[in-house]
PDB file of N, CA and C in Angstrom:
ATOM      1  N   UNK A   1       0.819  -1.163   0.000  1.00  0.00           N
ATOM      2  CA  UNK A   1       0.000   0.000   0.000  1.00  0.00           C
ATOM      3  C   UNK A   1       0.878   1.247   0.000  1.00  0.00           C
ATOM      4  N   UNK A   2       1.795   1.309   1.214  1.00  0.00           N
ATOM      5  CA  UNK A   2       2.631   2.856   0.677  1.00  0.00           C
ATOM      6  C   UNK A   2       4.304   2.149   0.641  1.00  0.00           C
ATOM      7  N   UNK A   3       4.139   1.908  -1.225  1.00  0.00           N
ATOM      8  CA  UNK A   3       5.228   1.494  -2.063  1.00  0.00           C
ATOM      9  C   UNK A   3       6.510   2.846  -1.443  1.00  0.00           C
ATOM     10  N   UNK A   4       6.246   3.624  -1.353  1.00  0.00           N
ATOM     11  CA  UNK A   4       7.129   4.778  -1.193  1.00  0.00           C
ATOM     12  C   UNK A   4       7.774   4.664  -0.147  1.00  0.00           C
ATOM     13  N   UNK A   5       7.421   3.932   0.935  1.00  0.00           N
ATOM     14  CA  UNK A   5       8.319   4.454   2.135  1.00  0.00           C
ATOM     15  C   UNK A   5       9.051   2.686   2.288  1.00  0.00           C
ATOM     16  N   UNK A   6       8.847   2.016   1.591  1.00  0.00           N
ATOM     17  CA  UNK A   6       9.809   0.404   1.271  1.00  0.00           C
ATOM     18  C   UNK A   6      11.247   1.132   1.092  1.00  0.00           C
ATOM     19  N   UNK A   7      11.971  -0.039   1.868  1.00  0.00           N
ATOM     20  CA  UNK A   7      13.217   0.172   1.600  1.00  0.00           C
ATOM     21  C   UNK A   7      13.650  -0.505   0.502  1.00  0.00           C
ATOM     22  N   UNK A   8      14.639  -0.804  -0.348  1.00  0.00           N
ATOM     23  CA  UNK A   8      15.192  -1.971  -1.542  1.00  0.00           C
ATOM     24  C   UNK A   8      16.205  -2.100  -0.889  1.00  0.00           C
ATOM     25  N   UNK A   9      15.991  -3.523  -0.169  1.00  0.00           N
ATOM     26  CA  UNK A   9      17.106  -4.420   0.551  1.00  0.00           C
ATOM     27  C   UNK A   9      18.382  -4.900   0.007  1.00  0.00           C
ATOM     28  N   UNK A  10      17.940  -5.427  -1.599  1.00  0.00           N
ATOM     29  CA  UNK A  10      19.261  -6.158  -2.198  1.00  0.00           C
ATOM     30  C   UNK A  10      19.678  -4.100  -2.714  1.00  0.00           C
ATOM     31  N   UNK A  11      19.325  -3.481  -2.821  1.00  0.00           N
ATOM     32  CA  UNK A  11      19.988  -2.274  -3.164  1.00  0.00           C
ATOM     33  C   UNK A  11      21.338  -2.100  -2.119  1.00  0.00           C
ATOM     34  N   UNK A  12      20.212  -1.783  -0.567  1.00  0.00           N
ATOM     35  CA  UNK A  12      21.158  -1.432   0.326  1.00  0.00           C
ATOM     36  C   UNK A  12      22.467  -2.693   0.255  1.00  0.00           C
ATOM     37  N   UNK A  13      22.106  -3.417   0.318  1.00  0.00           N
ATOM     38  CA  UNK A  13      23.110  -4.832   0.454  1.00  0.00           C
ATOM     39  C   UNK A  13      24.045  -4.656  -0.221  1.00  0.00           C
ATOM     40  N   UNK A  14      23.653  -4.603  -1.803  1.00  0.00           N
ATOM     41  CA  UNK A  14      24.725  -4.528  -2.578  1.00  0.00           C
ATOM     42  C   UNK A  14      25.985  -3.180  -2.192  1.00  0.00           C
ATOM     43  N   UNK A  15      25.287  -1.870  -2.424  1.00  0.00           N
ATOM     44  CA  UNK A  15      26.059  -0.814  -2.296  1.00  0.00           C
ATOM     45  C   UNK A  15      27.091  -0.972  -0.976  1.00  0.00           C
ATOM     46  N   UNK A  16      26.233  -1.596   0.115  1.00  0.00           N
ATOM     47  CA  UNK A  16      27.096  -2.400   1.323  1.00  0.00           C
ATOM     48  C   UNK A  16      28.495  -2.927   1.406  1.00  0.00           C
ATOM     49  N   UNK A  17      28.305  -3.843   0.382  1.00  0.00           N
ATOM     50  CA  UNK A  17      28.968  -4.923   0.236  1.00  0.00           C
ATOM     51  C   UNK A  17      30.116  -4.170  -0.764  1.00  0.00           C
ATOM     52  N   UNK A  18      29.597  -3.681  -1.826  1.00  0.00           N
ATOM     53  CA  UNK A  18      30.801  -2.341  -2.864  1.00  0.00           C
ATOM     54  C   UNK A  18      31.541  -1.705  -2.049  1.00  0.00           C
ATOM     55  N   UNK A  19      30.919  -1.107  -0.878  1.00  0.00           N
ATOM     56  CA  UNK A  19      31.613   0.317  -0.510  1.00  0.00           C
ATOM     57  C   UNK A  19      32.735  -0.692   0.607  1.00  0.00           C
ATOM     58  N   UNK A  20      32.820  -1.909   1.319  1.00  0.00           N
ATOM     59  CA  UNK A  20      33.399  -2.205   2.091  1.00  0.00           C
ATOM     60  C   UNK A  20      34.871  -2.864   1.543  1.00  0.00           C
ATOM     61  N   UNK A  21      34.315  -3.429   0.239  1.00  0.00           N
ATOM     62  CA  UNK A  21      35.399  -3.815  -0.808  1.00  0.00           C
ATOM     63  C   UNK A  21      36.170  -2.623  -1.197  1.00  0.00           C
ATOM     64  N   UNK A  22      35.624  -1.579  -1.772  1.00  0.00           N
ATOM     65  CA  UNK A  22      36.625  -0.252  -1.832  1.00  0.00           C
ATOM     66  C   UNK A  22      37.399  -0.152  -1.148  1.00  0.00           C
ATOM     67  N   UNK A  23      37.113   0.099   0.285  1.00  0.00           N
ATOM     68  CA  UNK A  23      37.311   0.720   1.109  1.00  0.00           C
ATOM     69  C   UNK A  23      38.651  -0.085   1.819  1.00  0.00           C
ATOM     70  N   UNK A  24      38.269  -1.683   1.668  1.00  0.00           N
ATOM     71  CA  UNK A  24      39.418  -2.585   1.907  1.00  0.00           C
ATOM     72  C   UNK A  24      40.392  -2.425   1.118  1.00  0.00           C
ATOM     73  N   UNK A  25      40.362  -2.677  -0.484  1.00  0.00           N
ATOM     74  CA  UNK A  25      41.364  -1.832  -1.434  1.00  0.00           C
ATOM     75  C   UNK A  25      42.019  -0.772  -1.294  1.00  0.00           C
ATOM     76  N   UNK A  26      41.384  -0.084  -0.881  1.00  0.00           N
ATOM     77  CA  UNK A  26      41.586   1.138  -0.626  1.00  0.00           C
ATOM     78  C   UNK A  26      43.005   1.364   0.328  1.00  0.00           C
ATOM     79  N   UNK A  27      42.304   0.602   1.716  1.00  0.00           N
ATOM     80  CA  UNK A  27      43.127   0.060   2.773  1.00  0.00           C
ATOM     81  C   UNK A  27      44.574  -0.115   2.503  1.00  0.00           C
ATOM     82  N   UNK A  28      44.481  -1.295   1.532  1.00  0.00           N
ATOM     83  CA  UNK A  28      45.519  -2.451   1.400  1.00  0.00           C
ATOM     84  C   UNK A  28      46.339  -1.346   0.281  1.00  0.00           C
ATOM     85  N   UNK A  29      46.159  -0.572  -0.493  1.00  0.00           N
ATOM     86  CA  UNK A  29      46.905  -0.093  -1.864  1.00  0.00           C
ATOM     87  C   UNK A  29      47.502   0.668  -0.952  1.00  0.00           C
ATOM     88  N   UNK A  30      47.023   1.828  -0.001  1.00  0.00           N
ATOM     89  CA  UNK A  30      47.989   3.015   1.010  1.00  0.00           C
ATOM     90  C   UNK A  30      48.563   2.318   1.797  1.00  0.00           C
ATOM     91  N   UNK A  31      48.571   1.218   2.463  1.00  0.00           N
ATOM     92  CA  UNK A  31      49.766   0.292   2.883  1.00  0.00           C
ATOM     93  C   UNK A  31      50.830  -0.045   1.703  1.00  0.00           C
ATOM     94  N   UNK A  32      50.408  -0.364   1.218  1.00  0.00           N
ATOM     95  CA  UNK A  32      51.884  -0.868   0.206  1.00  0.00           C
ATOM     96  C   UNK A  32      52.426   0.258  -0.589  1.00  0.00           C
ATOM     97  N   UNK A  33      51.436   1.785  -0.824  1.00  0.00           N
ATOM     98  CA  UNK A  33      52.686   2.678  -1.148  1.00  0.00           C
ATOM     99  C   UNK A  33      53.525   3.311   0.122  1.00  0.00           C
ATOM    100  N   UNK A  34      52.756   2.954   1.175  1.00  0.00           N
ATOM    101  CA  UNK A  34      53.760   3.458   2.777  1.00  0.00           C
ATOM    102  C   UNK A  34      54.786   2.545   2.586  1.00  0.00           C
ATOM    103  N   UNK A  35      54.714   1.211   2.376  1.00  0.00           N
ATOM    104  CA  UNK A  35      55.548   0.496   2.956  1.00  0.00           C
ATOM    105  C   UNK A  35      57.141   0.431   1.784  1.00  0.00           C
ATOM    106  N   UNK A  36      56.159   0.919   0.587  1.00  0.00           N
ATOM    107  CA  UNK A  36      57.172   0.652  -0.597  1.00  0.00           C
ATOM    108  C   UNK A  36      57.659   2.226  -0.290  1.00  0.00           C
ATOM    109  N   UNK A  37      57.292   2.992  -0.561  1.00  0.00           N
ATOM    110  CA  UNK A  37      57.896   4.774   0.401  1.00  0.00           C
ATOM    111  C   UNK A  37      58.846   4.376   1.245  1.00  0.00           C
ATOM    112  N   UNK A  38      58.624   4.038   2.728  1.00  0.00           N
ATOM    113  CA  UNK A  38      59.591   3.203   3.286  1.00  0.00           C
ATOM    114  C   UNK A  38      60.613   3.053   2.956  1.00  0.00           C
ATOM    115  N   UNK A  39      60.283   1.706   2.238  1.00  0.00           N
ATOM    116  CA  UNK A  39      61.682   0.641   1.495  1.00  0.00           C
ATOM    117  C   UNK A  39      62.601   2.123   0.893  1.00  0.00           C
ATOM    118  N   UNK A  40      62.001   2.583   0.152  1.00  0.00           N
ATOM    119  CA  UNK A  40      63.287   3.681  -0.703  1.00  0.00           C
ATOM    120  C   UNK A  40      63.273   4.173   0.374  1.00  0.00           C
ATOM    121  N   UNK A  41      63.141   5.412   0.915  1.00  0.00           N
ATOM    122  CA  UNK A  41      63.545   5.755   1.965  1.00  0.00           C
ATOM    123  C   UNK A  41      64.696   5.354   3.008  1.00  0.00           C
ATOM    124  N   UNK A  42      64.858   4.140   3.132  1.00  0.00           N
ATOM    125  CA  UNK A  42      65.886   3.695   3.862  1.00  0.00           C
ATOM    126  C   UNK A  42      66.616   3.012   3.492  1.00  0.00           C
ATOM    127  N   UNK A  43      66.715   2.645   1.830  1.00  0.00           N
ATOM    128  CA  UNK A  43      67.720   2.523   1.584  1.00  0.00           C
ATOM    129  C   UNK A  43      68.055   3.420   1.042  1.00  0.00           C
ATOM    130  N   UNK A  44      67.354   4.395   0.376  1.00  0.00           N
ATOM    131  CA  UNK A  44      68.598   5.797   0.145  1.00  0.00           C
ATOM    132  C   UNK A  44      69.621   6.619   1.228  1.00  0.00           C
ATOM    133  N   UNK A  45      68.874   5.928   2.370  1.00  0.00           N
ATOM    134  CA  UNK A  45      69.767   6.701   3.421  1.00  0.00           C
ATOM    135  C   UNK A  45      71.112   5.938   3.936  1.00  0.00           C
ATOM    136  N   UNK A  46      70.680   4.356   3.635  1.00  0.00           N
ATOM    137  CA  UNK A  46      71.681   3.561   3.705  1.00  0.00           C
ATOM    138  C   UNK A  46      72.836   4.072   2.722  1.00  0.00           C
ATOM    139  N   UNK A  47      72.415   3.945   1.068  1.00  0.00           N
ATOM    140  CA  UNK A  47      73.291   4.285   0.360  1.00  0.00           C
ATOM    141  C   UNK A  47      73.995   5.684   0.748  1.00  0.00           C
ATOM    142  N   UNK A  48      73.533   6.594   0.826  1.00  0.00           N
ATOM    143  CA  UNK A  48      74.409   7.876   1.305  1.00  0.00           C
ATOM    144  C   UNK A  48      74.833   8.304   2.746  1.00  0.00           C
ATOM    145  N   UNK A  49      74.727   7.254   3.478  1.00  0.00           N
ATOM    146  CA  UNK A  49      75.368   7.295   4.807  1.00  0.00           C
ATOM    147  C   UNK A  49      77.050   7.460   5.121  1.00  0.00           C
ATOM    148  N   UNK A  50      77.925   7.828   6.160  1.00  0.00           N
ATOM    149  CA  UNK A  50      79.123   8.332   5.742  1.00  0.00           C
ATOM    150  C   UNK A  50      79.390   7.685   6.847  1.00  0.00           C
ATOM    151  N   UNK A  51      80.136   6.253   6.807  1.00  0.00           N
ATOM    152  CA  UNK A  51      80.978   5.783   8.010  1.00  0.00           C
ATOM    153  C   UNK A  51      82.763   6.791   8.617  1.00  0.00           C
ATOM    154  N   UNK A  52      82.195   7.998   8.855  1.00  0.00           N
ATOM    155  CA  UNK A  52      83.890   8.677   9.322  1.00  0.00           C
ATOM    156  C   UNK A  52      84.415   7.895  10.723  1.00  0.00           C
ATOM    157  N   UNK A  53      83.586   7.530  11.736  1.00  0.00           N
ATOM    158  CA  UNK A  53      83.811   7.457  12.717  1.00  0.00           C
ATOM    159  C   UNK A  53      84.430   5.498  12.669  1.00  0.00           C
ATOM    160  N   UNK A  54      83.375   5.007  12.060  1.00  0.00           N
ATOM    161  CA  UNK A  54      83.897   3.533  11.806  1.00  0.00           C
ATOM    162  C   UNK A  54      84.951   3.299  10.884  1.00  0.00           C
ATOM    163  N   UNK A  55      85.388   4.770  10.195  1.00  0.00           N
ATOM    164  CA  UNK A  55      86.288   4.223   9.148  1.00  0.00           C
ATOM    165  C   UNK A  55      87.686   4.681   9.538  1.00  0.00           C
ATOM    166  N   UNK A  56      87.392   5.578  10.522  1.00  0.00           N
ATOM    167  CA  UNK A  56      88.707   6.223  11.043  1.00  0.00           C
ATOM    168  C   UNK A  56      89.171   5.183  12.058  1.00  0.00           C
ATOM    169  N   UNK A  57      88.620   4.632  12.704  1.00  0.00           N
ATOM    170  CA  UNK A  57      88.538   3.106  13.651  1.00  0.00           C
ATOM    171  C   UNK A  57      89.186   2.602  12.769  1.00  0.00           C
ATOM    172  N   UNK A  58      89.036   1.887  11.613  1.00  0.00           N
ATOM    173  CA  UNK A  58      89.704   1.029  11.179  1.00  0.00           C
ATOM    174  C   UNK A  58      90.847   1.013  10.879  1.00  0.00           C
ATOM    175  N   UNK A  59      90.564   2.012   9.735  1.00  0.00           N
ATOM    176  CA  UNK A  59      92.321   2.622   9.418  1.00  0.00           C
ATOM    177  C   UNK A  59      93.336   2.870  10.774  1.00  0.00           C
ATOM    178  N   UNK A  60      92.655   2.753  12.055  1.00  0.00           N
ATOM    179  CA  UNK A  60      93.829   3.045  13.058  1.00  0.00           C
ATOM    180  C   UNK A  60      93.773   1.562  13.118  1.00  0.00           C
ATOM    181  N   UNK A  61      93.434   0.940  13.472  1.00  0.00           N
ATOM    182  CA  UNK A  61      93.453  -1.162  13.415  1.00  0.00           C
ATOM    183  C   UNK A  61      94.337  -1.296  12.127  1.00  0.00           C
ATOM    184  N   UNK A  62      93.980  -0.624  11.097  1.00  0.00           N
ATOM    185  CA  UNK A  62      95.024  -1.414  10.098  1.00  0.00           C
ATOM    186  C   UNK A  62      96.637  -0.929  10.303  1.00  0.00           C
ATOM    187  N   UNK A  63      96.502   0.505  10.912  1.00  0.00           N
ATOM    188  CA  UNK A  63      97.746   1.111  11.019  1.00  0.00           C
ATOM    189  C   UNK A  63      98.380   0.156  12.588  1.00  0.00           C
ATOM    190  N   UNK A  64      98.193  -0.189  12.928  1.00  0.00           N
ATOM    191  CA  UNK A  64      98.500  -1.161  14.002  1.00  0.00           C
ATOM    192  C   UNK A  64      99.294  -2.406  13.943  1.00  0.00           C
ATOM    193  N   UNK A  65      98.285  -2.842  12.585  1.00  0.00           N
ATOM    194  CA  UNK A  65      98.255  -4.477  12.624  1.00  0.00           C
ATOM    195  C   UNK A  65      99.698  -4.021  11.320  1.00  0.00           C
ATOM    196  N   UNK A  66      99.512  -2.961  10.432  1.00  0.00           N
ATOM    197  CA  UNK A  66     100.652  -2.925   9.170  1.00  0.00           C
ATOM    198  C   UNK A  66     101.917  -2.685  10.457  1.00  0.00           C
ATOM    199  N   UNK A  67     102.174  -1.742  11.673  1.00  0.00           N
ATOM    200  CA  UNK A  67     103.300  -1.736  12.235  1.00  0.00           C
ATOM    201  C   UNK A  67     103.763  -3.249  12.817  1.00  0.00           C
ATOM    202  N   UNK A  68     102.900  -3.303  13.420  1.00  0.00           N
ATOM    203  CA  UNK A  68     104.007  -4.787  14.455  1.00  0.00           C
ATOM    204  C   UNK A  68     103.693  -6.058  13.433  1.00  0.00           C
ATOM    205  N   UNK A  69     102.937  -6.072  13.005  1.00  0.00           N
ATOM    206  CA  UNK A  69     103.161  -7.165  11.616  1.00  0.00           C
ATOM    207  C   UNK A  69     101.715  -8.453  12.309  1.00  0.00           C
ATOM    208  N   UNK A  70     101.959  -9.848  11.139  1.00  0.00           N
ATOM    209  CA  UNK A  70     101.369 -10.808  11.390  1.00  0.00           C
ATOM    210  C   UNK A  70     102.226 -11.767  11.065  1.00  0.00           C
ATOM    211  N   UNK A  71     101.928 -12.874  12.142  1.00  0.00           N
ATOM    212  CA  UNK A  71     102.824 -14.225  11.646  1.00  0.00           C
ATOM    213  C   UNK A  71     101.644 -14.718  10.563  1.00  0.00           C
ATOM    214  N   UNK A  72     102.535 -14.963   9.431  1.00  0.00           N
ATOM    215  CA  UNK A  72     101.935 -15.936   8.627  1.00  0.00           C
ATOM    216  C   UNK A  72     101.526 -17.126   8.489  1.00  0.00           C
ATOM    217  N   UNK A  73     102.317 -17.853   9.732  1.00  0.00           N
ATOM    218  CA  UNK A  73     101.778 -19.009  10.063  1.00  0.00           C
ATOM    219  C   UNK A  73     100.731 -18.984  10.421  1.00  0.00           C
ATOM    220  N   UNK A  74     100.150 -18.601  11.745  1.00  0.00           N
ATOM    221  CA  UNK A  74      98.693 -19.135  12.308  1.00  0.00           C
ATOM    222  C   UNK A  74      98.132 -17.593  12.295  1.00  0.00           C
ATOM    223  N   UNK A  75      98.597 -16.611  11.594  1.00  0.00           N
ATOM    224  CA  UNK A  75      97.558 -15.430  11.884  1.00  0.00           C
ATOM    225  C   UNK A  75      97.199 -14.431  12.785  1.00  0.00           C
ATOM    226  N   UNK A  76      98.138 -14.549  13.771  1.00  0.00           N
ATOM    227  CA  UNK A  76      98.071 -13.816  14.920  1.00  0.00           C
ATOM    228  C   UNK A  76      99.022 -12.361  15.179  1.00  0.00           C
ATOM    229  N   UNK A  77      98.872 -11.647  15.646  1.00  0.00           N
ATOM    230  CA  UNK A  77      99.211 -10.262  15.845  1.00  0.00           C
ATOM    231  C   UNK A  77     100.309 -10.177  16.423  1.00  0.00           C
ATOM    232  N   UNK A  78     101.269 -10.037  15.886  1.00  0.00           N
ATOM    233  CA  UNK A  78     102.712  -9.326  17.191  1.00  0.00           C
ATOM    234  C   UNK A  78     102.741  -8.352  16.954  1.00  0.00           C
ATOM    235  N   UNK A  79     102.615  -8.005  18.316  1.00  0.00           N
ATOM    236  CA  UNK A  79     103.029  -6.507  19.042  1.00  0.00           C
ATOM    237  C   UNK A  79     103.915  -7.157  20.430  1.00  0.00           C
ATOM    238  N   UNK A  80     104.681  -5.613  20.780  1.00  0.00           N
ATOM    239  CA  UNK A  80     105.672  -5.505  21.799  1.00  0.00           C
ATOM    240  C   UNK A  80     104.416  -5.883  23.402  1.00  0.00           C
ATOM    241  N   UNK A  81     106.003  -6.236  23.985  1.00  0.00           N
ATOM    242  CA  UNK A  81     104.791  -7.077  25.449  1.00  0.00           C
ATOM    243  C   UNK A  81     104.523  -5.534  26.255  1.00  0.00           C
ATOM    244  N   UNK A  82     105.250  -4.115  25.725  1.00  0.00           N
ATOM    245  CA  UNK A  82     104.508  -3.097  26.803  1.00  0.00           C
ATOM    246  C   UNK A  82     103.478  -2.633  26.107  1.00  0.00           C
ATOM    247  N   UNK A  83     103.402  -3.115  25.173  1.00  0.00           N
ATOM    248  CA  UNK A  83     101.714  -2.425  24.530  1.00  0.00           C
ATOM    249  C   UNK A  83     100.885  -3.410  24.773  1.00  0.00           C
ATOM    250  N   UNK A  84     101.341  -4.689  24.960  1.00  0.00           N
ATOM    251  CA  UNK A  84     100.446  -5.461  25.281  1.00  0.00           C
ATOM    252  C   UNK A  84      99.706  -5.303  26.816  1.00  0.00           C
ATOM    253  N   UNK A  85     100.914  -5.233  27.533  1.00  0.00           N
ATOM    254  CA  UNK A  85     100.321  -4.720  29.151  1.00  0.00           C
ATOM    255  C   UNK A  85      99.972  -3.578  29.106  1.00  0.00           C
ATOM    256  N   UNK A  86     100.225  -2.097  28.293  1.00  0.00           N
ATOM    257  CA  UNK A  86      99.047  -1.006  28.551  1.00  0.00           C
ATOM    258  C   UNK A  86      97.640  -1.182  28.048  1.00  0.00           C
ATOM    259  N   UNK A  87      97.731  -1.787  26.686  1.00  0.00           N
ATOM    260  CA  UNK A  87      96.425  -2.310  26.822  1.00  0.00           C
ATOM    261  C   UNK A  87      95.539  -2.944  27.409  1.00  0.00           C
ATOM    262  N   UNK A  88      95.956  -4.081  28.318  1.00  0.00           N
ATOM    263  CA  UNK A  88      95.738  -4.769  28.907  1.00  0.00           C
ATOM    264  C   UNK A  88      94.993  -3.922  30.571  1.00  0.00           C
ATOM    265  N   UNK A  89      96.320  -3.255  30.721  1.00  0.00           N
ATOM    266  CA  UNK A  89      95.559  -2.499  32.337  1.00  0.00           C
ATOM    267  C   UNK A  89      94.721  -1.289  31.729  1.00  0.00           C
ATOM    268  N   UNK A  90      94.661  -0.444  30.603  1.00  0.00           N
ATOM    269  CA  UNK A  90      93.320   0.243  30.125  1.00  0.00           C
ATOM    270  C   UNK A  90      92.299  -0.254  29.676  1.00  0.00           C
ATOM    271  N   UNK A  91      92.064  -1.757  29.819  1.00  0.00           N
ATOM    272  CA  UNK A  91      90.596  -2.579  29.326  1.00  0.00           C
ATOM    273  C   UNK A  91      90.783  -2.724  30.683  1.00  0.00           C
ATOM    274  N   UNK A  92      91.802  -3.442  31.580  1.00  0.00           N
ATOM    275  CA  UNK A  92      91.074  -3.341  32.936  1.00  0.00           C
ATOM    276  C   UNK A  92      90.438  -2.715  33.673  1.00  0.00           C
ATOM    277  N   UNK A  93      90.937  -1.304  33.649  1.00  0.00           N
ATOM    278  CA  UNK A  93      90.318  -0.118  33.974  1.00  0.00           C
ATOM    279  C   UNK A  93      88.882   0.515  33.339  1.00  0.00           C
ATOM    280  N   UNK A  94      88.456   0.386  32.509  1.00  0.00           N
ATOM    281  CA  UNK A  94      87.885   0.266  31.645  1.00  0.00           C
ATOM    282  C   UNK A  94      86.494  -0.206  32.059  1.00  0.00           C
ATOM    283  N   UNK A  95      86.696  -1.688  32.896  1.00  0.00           N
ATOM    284  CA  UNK A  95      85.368  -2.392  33.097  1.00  0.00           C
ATOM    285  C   UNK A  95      85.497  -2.080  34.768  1.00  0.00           C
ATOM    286  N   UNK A  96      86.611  -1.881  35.468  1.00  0.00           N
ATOM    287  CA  UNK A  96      86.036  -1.477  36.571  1.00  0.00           C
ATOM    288  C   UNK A  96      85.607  -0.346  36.583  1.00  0.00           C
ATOM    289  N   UNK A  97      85.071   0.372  36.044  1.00  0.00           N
ATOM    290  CA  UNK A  97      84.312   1.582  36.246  1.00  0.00           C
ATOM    291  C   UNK A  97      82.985   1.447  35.741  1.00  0.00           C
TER     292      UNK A  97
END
């Protein structure tokens, strides 16, 4: 009798069911350009990162290991026995504090 005030069920349903699928897409596509954003992001920072502090470290280790030398036999480091004992009592010192 009053056709006008009926709702259309499979209408609502459907548009329901559309807008939640969008909306999941939707979801899922701005995750993966965050996550792919991201990804570059950190590796561009990787690539242009500047080890001074780890590289100046080393080069003093290599300048070390080029003075007192290596036995070629088994690989091991000679240095003099008083650098060995200052080193030795400045790592001791070192952890008692």
């Amino acid at each position: 009798m009053a056709a006008y005030d009926d709702l259309n069920g499979k209408r609502i349903t459907t548009i329901s069911v559309i807008s939640i699928a969008v909306t999941a897409v939707t979801v899922l596509a701005v995750q993966v350009i965050y996550f792919a954003m991201a990804n570059y992001i950190e590796s561009k920072k990787i690539a242009e990162a500047v080890y001074t502090r780890s590289n100046a470290s080393l080069e003093q280790q290599f300048e070390e290991v080029e003075s007192y030398g290596v036995d070629p036999d088994n690989g091991n480091v000679t240095i003099p026995v008083s650098e060995a004992m200052k080193k030795m009592a400045a790592n001791a010192s070192n952890e008692s504090t």
